[in-house]
N, C-alpha and C. Protein backbone atom coordinates (compact mmCIF):
# COMPACT_ATOMS: atom_id res chain seq x y z
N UNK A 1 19.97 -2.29 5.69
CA UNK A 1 18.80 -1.61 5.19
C UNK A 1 19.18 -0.18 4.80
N UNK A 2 18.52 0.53 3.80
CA UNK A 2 18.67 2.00 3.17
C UNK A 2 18.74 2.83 4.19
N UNK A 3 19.03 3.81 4.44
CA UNK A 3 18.69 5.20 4.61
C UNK A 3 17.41 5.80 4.33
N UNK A 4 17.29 6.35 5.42
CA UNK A 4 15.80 7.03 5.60
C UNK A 4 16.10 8.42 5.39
N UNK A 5 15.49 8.94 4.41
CA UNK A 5 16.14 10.80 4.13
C UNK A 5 14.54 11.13 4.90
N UNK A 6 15.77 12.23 4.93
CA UNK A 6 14.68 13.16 6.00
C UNK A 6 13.58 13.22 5.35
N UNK A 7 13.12 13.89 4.21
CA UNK A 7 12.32 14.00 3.63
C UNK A 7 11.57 13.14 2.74
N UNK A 8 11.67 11.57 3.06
CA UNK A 8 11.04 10.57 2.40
C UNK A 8 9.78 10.43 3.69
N UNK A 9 8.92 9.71 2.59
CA UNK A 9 7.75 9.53 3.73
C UNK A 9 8.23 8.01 3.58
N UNK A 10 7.23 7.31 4.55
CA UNK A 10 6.80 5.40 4.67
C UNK A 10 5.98 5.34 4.05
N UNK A 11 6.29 4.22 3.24
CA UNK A 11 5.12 3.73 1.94
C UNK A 11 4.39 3.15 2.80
N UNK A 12 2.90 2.87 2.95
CA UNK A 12 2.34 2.34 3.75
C UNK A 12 1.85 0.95 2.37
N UNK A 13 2.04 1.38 1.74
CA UNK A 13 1.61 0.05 0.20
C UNK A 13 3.05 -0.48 -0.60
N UNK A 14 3.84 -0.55 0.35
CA UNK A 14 5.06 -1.05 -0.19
C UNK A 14 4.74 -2.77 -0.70
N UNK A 15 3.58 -3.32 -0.44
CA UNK A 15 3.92 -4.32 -0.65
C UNK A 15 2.76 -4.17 -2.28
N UNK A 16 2.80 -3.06 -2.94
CA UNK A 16 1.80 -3.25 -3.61
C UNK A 16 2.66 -2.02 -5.05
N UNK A 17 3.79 -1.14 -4.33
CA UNK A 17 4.13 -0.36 -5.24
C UNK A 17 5.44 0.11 -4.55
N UNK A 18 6.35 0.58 -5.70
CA UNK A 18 7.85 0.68 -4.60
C UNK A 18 7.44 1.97 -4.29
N UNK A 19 8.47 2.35 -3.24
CA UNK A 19 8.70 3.75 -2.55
C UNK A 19 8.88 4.84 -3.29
N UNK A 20 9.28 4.63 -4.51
CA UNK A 20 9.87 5.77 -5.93
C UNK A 20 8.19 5.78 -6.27
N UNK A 21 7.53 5.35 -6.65
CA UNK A 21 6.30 5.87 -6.78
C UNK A 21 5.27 5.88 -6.36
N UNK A 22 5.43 5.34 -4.98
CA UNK A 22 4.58 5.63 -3.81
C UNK A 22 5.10 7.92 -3.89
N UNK A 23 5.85 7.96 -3.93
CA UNK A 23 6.35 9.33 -3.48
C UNK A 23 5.99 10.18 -4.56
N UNK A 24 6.32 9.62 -5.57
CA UNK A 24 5.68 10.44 -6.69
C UNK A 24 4.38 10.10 -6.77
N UNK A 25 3.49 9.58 -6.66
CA UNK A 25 2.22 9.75 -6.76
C UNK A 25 1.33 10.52 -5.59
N UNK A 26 1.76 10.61 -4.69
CA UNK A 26 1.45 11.32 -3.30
C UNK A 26 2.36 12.69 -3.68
N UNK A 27 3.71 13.17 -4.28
CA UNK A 27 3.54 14.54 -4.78
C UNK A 27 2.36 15.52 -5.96
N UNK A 28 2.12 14.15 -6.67
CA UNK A 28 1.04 14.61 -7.73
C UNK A 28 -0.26 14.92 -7.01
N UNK A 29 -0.59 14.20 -5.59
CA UNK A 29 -1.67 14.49 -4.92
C UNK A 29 -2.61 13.57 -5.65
N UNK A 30 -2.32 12.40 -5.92
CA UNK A 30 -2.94 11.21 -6.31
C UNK A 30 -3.40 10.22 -5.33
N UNK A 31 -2.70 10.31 -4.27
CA UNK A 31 -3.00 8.99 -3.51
C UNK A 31 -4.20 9.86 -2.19
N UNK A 32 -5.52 9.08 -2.64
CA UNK A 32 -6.62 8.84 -1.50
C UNK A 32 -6.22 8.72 -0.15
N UNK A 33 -5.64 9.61 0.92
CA UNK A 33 -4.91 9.08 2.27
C UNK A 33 -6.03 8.34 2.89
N UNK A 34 -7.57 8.64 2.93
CA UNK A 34 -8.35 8.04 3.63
C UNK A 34 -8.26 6.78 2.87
N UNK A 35 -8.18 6.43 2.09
CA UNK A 35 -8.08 5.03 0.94
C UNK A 35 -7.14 4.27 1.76
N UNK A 36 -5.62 4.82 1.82
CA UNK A 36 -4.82 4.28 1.85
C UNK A 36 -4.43 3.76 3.88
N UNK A 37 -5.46 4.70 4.69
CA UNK A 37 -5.55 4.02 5.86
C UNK A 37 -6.55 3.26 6.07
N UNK A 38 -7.56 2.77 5.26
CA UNK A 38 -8.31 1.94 4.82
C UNK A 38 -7.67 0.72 4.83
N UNK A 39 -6.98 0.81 3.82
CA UNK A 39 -6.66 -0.66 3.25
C UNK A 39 -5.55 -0.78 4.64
N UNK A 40 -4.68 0.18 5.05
CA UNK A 40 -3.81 -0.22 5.91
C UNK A 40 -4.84 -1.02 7.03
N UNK A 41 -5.80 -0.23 7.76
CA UNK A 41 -6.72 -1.04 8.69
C UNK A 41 -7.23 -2.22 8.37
N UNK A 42 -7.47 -2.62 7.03
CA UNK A 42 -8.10 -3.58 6.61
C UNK A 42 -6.91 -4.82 6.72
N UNK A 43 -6.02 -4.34 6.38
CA UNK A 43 -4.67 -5.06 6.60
C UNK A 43 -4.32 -5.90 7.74
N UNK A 44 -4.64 -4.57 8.90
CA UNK A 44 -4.00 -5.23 10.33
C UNK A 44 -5.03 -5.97 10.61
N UNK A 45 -6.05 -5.98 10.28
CA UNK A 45 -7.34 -6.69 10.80
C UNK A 45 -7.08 -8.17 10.49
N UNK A 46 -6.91 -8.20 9.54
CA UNK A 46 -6.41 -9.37 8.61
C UNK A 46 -5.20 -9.94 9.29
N UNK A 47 -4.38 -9.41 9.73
CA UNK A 47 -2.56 -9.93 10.54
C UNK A 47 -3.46 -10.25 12.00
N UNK A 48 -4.05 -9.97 12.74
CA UNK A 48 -4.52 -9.99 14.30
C UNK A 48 -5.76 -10.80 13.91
N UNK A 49 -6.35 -11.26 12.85
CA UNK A 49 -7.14 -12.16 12.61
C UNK A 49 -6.57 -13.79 12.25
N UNK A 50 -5.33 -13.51 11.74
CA UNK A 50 -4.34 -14.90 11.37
C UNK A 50 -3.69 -15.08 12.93
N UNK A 51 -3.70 -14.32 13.85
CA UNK A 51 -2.97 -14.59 14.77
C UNK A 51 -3.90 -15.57 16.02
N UNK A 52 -5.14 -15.58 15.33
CA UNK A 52 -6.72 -16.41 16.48
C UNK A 52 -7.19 -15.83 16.79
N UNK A 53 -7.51 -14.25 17.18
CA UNK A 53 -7.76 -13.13 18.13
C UNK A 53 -8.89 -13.57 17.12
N UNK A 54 -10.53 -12.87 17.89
CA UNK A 54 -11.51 -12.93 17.53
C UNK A 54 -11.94 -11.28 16.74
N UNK A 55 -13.08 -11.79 16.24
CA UNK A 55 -13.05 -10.28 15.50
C UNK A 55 -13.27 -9.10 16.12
N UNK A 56 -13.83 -9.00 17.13
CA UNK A 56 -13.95 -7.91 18.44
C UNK A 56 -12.53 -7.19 19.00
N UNK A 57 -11.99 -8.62 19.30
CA UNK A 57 -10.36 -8.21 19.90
C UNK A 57 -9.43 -7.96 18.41
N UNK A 58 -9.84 -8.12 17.61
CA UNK A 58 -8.94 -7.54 16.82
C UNK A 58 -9.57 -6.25 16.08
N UNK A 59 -10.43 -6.07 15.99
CA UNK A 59 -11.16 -4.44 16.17
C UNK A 59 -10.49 -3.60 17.29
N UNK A 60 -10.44 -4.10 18.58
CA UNK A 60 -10.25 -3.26 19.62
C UNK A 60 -8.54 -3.20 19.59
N UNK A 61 -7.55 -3.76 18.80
CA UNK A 61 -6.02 -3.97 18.44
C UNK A 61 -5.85 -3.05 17.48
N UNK A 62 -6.97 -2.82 16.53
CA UNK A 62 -6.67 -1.86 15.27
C UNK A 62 -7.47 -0.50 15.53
N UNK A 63 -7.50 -0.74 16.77
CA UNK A 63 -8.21 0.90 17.52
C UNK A 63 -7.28 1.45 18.00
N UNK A 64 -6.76 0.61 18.84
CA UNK A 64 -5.53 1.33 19.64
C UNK A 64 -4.41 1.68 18.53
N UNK A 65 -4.57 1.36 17.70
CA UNK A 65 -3.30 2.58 16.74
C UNK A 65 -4.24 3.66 15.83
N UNK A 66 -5.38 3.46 15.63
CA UNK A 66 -6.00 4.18 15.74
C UNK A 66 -7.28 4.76 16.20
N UNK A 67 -6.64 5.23 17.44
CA UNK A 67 -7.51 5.50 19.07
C UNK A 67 -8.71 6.68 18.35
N UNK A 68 -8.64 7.79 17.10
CA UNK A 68 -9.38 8.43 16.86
C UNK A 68 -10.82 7.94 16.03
N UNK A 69 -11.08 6.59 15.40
CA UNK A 69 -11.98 5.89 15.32
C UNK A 69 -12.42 5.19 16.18
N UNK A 70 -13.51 4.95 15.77
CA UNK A 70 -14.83 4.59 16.97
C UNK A 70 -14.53 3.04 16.16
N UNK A 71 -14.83 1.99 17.43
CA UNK A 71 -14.93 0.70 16.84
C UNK A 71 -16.24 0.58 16.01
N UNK A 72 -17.50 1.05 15.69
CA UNK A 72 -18.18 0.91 14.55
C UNK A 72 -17.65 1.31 13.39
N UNK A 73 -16.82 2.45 13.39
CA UNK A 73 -16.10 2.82 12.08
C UNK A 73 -15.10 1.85 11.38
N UNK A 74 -14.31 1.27 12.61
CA UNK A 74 -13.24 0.33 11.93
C UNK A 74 -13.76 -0.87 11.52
N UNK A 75 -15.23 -1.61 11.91
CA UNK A 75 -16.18 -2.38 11.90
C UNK A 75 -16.56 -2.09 10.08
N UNK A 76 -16.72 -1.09 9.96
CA UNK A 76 -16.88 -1.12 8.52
C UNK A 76 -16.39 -0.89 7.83
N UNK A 77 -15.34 -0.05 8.22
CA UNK A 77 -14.11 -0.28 6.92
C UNK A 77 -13.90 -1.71 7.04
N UNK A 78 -13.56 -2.70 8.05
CA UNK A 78 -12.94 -3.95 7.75
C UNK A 78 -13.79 -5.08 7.26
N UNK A 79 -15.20 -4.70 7.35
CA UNK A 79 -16.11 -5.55 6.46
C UNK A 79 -17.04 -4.59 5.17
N UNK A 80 -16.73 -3.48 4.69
CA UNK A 80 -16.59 -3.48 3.35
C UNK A 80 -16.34 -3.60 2.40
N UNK A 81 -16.76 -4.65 1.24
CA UNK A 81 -16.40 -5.13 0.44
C UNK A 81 -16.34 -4.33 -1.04
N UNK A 82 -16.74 -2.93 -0.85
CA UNK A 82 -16.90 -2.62 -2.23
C UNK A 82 -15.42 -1.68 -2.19
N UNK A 83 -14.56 -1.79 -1.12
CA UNK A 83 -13.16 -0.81 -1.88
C UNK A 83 -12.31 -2.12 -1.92
């Protein structure tokens, strides 16, 4: 696997855009970060939902990485359908 330079960030949408312009679009100050931990939450919800976990316990799985949302908040990012 590559090298991690110090100064590269983690694409969190690598599976949607490479790292070369994941980086350049986040220098232009293009990329929505609340957007983009959105879709990341919406993501894990989705991985801990394929795994059987019910939708509660997998709310309370995508809390604990992010412990600073309230489970009603992650409740609606992961069942909003309009982003």
């Amino acid at each position: 696997m590559g090298e991690l330079k110090l100064n590269q960030t983690i694409n969190p949408l690598a599976d949607l855009i490479s790292d070369e312009v994941y980086d350049l679009l986040l220098s232009k100050r293009l990329i929505d970060q609340k957007s983009v931990r959105d879709y990341t939450i919406r993501k894990k919800f989705k991985d801990y939902r394929a795994q059987k976990l019910s939708a509660g316990n997998s709310i309370e799985a995508v809390r604990k990485e992010f412990p600073y949302l309230e489970f009603d908040t992650i409740r609606k990012i992961v069942y909003n359908t309009t982003n």
